[in-house]
Protein backbone atom coordinates (compact mmCIF):
# COMPACT_ATOMS: atom_id res chain seq x y z
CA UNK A 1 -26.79 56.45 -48.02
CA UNK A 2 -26.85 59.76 -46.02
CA UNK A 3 -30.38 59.94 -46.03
CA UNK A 4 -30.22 56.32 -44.17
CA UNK A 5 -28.35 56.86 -42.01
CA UNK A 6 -29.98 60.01 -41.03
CA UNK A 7 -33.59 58.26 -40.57
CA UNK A 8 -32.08 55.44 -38.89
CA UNK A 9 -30.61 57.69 -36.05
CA UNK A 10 -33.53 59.31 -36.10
CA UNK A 11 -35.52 56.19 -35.62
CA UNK A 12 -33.34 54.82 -32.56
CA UNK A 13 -33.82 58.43 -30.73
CA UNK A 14 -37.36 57.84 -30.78
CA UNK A 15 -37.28 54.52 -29.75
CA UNK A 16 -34.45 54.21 -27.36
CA UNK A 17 -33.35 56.08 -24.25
CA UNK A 18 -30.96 58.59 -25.23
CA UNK A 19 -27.94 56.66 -23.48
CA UNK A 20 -28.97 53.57 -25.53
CA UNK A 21 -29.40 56.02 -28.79
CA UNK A 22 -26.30 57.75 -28.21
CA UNK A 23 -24.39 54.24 -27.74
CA UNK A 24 -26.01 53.12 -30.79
CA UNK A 25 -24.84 56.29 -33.07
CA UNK A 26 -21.13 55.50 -31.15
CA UNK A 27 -21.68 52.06 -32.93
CA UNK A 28 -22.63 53.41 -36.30
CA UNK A 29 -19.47 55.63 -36.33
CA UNK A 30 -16.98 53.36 -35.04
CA UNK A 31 -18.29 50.47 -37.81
CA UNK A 32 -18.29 53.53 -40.48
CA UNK A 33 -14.65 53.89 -39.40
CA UNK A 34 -13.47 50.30 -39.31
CA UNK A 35 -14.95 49.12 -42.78
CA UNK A 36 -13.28 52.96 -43.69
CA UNK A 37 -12.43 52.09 -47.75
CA UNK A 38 -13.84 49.25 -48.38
CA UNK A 39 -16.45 48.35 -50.86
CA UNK A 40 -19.05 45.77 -51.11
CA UNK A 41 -19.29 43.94 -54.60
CA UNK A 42 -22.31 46.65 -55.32
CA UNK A 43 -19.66 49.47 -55.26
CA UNK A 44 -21.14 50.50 -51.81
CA UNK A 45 -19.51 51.16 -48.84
CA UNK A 46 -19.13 47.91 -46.78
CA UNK A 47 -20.78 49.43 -43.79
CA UNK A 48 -24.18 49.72 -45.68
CA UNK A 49 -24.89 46.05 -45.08
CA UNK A 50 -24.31 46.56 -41.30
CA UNK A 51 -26.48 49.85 -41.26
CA UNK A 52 -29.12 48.00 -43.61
CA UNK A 53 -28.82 45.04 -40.55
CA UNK A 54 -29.50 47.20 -37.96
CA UNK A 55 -32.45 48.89 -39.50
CA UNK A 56 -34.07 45.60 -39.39
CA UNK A 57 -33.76 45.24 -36.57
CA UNK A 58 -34.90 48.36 -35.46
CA UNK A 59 -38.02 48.25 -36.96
CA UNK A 60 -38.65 45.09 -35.75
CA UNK A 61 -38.20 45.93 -32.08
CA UNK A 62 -35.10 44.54 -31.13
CA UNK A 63 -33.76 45.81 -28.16
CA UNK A 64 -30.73 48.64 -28.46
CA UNK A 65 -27.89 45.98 -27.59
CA UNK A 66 -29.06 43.74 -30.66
CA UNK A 67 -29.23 46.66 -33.22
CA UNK A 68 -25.34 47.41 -32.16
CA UNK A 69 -24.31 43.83 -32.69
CA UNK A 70 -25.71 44.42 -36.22
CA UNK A 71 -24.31 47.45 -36.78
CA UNK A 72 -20.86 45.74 -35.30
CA UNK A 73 -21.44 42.34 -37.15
């Protein structure tokens, strides 16, 4: 899930102004830190689904304040 997360803040630098990118890693952490211990039937951390969301998003184009909704969802 690292490597995920990784790409995916990868992906939003290059496709976001770095105050949107940097808002959108501030959303990543703070939903990483909210859903802190729970799991998702899979065994998975429940803030996979979210990330997973957002990377949608992402890749389709969505603008930053749509891929931190996901991420926040």
């Amino acid at each position: 899930m690292e490597e995920l997360r990784r790409k995916f803040l990868a992906a939003a630098a290059g496709a976001y102004p770095e105050d949107e990118a940097a808002r959108i890693a501030a959303a990543l952490s703070w939903s990483e830190e909210l859903h802190s211990g729970r799991l998702r039937a899979s065994g998975e951390a429940a803030w996979t689904h979210d990330l997973r969301v957002a990377d949608t998003l992402l890749g389709m184009g969505l603008d930053a304040e749509s891929v931190m909704a996901a991420l926040l969802h």
